[in-house]
N, C-alpha and C. Protein backbone atom coordinates (compact mmCIF):
# COMPACT_ATOMS: atom_id res chain seq x y z
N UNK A 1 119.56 49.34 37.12
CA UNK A 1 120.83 48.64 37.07
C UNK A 1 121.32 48.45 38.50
N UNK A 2 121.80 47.52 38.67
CA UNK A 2 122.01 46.99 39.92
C UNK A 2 123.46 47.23 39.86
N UNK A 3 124.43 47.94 41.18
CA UNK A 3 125.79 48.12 41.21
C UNK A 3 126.31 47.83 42.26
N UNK A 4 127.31 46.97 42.65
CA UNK A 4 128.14 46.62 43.56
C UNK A 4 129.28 47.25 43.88
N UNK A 5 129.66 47.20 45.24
CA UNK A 5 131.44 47.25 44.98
C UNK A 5 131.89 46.60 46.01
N UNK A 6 133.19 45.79 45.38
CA UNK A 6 134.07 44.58 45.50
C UNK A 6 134.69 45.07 45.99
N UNK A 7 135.98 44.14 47.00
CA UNK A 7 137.27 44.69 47.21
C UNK A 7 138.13 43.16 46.79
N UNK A 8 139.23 44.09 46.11
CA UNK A 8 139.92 42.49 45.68
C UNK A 8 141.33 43.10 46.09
N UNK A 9 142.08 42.71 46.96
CA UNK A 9 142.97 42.88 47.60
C UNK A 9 144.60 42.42 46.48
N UNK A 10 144.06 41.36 45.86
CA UNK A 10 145.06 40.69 44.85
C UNK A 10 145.66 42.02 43.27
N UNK A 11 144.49 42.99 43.15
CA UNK A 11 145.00 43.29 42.06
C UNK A 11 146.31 44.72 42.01
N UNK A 12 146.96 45.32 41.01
CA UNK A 12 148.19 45.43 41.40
C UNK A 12 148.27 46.47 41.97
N UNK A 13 149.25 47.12 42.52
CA UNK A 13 150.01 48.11 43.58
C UNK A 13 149.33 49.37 43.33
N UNK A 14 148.87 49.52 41.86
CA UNK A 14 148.64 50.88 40.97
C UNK A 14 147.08 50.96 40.84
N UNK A 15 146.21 49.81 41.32
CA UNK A 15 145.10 49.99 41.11
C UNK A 15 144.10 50.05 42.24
N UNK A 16 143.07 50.95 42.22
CA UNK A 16 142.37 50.29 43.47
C UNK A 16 141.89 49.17 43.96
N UNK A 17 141.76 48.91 45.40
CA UNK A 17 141.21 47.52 45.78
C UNK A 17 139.56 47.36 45.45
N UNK A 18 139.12 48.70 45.27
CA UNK A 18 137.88 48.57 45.48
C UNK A 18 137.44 48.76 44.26
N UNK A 19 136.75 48.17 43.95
CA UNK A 19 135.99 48.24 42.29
C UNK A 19 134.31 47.87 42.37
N UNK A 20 133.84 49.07 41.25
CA UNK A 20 132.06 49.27 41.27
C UNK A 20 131.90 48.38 40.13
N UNK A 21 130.85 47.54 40.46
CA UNK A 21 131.05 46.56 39.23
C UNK A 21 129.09 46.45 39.05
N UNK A 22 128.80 46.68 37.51
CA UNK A 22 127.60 46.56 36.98
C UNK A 22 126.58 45.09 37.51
N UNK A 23 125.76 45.10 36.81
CA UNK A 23 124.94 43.56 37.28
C UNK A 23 125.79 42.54 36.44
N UNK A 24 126.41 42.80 35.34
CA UNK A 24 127.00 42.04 34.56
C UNK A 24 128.07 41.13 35.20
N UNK A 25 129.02 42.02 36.15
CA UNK A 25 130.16 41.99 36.97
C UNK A 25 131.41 42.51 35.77
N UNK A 26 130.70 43.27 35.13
CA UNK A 26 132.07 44.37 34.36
C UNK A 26 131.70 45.63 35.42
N UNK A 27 133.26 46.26 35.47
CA UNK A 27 133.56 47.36 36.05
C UNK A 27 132.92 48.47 35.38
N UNK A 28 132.39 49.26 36.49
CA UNK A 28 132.54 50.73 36.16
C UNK A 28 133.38 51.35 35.94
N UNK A 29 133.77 51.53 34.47
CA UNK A 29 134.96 52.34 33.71
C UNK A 29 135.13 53.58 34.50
N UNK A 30 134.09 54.82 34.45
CA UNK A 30 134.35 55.74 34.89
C UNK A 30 133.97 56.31 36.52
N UNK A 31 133.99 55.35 37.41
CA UNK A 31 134.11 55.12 38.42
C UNK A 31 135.68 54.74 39.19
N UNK A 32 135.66 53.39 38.22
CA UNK A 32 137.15 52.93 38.82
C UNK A 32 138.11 53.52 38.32
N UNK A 33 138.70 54.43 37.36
CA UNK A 33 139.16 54.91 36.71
C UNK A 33 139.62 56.03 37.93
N UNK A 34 138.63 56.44 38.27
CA UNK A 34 138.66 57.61 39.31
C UNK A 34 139.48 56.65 40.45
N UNK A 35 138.85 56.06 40.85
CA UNK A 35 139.61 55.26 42.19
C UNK A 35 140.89 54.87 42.10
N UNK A 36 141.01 54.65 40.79
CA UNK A 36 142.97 54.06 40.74
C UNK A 36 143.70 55.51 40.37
N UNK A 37 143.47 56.02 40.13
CA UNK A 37 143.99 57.57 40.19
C UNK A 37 144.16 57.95 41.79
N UNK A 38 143.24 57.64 42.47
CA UNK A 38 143.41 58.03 44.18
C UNK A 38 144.71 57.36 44.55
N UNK A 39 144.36 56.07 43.74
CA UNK A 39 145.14 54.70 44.83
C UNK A 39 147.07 55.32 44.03
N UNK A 40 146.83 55.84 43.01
CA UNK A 40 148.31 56.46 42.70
C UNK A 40 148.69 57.60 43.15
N UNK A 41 147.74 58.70 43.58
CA UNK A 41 148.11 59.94 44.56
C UNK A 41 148.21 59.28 46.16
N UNK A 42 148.51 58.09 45.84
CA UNK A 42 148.35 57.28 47.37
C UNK A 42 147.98 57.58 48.66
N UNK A 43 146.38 57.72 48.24
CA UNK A 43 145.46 58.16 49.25
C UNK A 43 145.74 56.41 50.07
N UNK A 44 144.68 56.67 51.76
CA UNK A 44 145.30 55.56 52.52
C UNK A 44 143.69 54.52 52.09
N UNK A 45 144.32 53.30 52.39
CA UNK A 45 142.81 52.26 51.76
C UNK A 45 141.41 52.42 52.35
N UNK A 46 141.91 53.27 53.50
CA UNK A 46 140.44 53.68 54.70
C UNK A 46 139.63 55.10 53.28
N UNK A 47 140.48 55.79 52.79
CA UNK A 47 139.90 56.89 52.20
C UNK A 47 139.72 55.91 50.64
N UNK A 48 140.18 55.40 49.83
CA UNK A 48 139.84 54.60 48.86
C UNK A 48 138.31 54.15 49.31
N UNK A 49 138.22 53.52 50.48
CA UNK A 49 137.00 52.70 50.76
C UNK A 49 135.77 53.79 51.10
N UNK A 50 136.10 54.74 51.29
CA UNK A 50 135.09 55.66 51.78
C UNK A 50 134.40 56.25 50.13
N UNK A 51 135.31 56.92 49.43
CA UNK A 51 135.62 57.17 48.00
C UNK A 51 134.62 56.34 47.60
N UNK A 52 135.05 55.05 47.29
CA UNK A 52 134.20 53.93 46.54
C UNK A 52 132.81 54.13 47.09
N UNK A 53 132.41 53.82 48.37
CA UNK A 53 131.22 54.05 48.81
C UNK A 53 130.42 55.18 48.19
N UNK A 54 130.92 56.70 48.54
CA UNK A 54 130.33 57.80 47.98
C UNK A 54 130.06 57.88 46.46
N UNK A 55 130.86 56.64 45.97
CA UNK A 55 130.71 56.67 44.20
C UNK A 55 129.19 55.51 44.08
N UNK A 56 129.80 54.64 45.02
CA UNK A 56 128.51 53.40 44.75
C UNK A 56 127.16 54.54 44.79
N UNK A 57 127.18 55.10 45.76
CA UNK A 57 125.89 55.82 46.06
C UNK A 57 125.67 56.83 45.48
N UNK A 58 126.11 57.42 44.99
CA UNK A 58 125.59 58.42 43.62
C UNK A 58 125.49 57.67 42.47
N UNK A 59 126.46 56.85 42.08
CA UNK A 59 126.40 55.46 40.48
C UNK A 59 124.98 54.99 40.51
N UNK A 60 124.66 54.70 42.02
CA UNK A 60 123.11 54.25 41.92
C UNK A 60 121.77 55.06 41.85
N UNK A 61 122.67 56.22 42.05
CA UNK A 61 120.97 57.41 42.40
C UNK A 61 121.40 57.77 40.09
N UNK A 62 122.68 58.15 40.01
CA UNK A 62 122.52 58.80 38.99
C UNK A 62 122.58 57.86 37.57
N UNK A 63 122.81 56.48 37.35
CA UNK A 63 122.33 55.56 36.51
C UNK A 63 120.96 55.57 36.38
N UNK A 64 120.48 55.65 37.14
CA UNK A 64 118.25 55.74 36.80
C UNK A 64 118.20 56.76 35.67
N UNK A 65 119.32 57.90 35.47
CA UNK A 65 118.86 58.95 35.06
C UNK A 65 119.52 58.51 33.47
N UNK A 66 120.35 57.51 33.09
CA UNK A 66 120.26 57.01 31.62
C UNK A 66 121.40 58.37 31.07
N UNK A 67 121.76 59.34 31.49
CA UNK A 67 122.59 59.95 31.25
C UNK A 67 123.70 60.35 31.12
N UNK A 68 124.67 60.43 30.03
CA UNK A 68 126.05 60.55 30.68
C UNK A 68 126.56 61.49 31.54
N UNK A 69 127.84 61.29 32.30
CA UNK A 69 128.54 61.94 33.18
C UNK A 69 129.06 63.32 32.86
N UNK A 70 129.20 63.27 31.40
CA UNK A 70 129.39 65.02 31.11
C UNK A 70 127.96 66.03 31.33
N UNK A 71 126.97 65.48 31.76
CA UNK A 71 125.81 66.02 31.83
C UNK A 71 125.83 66.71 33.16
N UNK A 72 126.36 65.96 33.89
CA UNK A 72 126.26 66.65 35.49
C UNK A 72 126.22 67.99 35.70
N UNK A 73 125.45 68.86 36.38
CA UNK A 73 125.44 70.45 36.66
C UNK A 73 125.28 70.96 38.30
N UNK A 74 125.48 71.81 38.32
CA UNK A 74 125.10 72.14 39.89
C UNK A 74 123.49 71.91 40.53
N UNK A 75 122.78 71.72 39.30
CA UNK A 75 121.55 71.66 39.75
C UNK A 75 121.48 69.89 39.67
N UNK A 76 122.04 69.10 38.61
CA UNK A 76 122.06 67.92 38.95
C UNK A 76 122.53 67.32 40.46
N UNK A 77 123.97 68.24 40.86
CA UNK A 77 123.91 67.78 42.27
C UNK A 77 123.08 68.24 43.51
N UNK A 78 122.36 69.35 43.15
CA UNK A 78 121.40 69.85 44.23
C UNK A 78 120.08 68.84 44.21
N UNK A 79 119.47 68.23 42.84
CA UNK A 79 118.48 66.98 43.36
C UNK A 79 119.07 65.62 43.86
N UNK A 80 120.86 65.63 43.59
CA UNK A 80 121.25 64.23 44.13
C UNK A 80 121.14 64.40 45.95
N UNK A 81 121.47 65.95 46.24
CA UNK A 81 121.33 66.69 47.45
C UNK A 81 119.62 66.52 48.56
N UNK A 82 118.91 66.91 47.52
CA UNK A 82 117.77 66.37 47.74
C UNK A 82 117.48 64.70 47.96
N UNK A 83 117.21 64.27 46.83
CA UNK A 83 117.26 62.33 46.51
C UNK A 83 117.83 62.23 48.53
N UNK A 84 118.99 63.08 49.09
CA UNK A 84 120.01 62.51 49.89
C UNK A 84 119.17 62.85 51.33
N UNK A 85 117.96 63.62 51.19
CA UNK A 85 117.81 64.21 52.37
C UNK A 85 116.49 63.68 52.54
N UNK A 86 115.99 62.78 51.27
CA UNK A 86 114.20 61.94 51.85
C UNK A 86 114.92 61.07 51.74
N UNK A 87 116.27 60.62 52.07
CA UNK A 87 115.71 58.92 52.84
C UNK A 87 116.03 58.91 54.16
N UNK A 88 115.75 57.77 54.47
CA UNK A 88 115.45 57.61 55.97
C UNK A 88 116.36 56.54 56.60
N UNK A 89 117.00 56.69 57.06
CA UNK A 89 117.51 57.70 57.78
C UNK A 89 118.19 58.74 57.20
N UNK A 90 117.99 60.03 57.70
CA UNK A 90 118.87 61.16 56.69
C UNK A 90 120.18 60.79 56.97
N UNK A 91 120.94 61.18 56.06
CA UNK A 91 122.29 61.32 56.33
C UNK A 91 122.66 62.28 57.05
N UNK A 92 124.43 62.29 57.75
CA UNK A 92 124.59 63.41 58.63
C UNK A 92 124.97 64.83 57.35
N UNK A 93 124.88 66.20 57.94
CA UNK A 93 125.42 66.66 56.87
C UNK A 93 126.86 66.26 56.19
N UNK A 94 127.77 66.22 57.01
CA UNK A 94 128.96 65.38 56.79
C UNK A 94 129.14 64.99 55.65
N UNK A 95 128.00 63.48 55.50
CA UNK A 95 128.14 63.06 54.43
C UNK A 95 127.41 63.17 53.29
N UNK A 96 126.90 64.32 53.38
CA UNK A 96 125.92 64.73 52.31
C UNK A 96 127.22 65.37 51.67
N UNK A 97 127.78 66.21 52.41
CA UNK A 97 128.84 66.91 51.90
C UNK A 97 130.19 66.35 51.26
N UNK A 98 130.86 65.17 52.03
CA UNK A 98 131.78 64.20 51.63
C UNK A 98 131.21 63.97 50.37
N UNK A 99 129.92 63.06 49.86
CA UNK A 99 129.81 62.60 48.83
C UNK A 99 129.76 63.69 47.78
N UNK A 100 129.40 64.91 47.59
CA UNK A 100 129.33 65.96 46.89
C UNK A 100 130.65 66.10 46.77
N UNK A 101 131.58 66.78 47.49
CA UNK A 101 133.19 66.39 47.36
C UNK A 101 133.85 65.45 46.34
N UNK A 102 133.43 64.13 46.83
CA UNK A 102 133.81 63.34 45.98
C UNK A 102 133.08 63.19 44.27
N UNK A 103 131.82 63.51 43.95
CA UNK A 103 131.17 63.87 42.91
C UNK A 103 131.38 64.58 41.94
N UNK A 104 132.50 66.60 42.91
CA UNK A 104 132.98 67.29 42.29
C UNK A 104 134.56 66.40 41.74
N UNK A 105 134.93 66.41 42.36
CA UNK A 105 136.39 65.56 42.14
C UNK A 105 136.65 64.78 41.00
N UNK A 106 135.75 63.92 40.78
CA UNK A 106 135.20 62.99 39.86
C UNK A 106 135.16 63.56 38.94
N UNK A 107 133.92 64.42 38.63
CA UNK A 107 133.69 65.36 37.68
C UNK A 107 135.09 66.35 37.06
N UNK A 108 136.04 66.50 38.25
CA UNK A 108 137.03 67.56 37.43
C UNK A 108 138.21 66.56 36.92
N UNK A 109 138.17 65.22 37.49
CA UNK A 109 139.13 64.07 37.08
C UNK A 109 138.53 63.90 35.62
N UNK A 110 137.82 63.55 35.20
CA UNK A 110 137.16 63.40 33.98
C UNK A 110 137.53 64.27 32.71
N UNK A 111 136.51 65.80 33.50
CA UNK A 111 137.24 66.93 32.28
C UNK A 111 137.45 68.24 33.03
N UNK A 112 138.63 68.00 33.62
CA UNK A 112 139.29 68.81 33.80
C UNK A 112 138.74 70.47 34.30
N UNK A 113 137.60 70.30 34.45
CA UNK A 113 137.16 71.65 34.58
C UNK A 113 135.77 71.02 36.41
N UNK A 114 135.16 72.58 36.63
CA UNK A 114 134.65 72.29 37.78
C UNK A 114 132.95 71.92 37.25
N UNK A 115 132.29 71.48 38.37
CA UNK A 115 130.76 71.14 37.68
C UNK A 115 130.39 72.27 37.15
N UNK A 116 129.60 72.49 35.90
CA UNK A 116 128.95 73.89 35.16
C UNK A 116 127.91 74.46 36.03
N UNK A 117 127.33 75.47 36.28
CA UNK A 117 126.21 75.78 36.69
C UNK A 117 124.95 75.05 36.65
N UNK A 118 124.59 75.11 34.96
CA UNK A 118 123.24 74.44 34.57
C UNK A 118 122.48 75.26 35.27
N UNK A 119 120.78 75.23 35.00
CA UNK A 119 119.77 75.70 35.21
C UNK A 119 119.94 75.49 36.90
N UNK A 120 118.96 76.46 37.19
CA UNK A 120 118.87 76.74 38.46
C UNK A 120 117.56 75.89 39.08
N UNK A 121 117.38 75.46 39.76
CA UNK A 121 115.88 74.45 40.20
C UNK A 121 115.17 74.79 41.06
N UNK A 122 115.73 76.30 41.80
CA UNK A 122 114.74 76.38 42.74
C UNK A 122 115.37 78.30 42.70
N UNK A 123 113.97 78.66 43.63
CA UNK A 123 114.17 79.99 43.51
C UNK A 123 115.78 81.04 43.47
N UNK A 124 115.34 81.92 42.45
CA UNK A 124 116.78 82.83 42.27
C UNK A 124 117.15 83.20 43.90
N UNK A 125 115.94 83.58 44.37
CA UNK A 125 116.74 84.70 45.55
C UNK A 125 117.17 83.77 46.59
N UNK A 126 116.49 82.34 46.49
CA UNK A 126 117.05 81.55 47.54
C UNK A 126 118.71 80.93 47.21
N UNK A 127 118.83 80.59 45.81
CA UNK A 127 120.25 80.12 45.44
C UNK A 127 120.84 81.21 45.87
N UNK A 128 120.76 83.03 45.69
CA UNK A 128 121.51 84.10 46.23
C UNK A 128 121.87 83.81 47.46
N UNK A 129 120.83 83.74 48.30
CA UNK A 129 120.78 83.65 49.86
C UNK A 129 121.89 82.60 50.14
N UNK A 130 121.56 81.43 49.99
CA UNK A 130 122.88 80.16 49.83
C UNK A 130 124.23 81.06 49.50
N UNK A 131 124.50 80.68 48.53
CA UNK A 131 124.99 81.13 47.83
C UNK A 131 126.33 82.21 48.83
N UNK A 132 125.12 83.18 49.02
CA UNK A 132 126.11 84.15 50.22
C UNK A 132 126.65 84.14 51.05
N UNK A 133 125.38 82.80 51.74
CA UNK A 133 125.86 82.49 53.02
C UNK A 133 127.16 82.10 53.10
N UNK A 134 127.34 81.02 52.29
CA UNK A 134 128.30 79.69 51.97
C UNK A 134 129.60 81.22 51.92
N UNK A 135 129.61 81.87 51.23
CA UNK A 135 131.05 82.12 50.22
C UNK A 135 130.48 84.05 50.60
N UNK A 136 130.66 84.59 51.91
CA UNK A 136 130.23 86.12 51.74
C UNK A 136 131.42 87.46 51.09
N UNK A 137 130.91 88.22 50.27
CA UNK A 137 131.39 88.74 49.54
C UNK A 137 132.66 89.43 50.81
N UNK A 138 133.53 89.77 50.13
CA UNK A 138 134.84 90.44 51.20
C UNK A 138 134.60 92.21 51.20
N UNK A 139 135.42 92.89 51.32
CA UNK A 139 135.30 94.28 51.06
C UNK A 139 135.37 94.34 49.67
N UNK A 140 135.85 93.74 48.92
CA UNK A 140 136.52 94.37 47.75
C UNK A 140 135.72 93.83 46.71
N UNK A 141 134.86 92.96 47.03
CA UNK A 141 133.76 92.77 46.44
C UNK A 141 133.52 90.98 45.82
N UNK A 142 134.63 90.18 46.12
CA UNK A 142 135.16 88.79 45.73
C UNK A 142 135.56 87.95 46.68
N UNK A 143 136.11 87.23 46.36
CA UNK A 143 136.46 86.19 46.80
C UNK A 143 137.46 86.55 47.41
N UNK A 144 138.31 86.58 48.93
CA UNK A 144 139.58 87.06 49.48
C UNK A 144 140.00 86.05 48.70
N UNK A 145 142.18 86.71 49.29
CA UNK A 145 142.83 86.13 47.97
C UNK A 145 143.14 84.68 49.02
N UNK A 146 143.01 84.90 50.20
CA UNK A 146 143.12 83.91 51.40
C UNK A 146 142.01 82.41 51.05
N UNK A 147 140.69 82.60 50.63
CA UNK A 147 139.43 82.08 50.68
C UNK A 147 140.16 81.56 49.07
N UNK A 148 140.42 82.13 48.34
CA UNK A 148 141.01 81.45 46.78
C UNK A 148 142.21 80.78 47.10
N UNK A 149 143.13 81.29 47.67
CA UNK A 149 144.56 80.36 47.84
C UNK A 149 143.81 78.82 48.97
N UNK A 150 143.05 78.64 49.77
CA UNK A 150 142.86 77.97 50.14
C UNK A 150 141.94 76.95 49.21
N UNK A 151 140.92 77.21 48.71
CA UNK A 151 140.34 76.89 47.68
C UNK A 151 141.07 75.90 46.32
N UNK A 152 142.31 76.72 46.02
CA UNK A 152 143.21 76.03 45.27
C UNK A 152 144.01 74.85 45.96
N UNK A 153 144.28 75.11 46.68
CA UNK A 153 145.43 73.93 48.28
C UNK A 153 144.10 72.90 48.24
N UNK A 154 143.29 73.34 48.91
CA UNK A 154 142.33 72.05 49.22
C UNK A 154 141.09 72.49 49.26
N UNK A 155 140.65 71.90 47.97
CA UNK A 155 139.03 71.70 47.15
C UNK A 155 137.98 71.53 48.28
N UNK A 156 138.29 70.84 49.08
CA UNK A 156 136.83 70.20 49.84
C UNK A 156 136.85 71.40 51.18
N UNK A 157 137.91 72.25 51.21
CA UNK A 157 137.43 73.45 52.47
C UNK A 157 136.56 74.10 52.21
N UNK A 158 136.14 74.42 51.21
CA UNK A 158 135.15 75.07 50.78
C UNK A 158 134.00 74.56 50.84
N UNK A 159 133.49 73.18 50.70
CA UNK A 159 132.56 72.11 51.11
C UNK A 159 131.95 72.66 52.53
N UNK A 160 133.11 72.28 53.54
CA UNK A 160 133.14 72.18 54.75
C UNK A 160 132.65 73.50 55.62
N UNK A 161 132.66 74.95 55.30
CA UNK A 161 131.30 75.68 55.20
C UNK A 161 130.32 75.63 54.94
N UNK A 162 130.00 74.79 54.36
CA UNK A 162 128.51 74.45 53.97
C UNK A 162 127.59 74.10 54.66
N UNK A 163 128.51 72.85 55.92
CA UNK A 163 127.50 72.46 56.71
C UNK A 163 126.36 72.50 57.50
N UNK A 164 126.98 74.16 58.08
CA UNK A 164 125.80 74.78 58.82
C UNK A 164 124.47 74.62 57.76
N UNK A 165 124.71 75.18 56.57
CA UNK A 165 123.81 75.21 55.15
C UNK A 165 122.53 74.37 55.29
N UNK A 166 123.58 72.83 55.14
CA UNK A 166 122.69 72.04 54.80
C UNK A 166 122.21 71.64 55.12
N UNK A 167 121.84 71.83 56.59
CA UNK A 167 120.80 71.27 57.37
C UNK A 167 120.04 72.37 57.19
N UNK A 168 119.36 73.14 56.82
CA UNK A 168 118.78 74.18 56.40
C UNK A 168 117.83 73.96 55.51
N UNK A 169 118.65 73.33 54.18
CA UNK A 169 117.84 73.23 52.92
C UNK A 169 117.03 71.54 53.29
N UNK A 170 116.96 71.36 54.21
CA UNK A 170 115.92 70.16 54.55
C UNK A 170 114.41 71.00 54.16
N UNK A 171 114.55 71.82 54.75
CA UNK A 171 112.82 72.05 54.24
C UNK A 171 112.51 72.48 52.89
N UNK A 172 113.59 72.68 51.92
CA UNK A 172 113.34 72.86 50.70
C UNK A 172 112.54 71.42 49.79
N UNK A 173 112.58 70.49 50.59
CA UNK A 173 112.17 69.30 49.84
C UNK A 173 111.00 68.84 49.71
């Protein structure tokens, strides 16, 4: 399936400019849906346009897969993670990470909850290792209440540790 995205500057105050539109030229329901929700938490049109992009480019990796969007798991985004790191030119981590951001977001706009686990795709002790790195246990054995209150304030700080990460898991591929 072939997917575009438009910008139509004309449509109203409440909706986004930018719209993912099928080969047909009908919208992606659960794409744009997401985007006019931004454009009413009145994100600025530079972050709408970035948004749209990170959606075009997963809409296109994850339509091949014929599956719906409640399917998504952590391991679904670790091969979109992968898919992200054999092409050529790689992406920066940045935006390996931005688009994952925006993927989770999506996913909790939808239903309300965070991506599920799902099966694991690659070794236990290496997801541990990750895993630790990303998020290391405190004294008390969890999550500080600092690392959770921030977590709650803003979703994508937690992303943004990662980076060192993911240039890492390049050789996992």
């Amino acid at each position: 399936m072939k997917l575009t995205l438009v910008h139509r500057p004309s449509l109203a105050a409440s909706a986004s400019p930018y719209r993912l539109l099928d080969e047909q030229g009908q919208e992606v329901a659960w794409t744009n849906a997401f985007l006019d929700a931004q454009r009413i938490r009145q994100l600025s049109i530079r972050s709408l346009r970035a948004y749209a992009y990170d959606l075009l480019h997963f809409a296109r990796w994850f339509e091949e897969s014929h599956r719906p969007l409640s399917d998504i798991s952590e391991s679904t985004l670790l091969d979109y993670v992968r898919h992200q790191l054999d092409q050529q030119p790689k992406p920066a981590p940045q935006t390996v990470n931005h688009r994952l951001g925006v993927v989770r977001c999506l996913y909790r706009f939808h239903y309300g909850r965070e991506v599920p686990a799902g099966p694991v795709s690659f070794p236990a002790h290496l997801h541990q290792a990750i895993f630790s790195r990303l998020w290391p246990a405190t004294p008390r054995g969890g999550l500080g209440p600092s690392l959770e209150a921030t977590a709650a304030r803003h979703p994508t700080a937690l992303h943004r540790r990662s980076y060192p990460v993911l240039g890492q898991l390049s050789h996992l591929s």
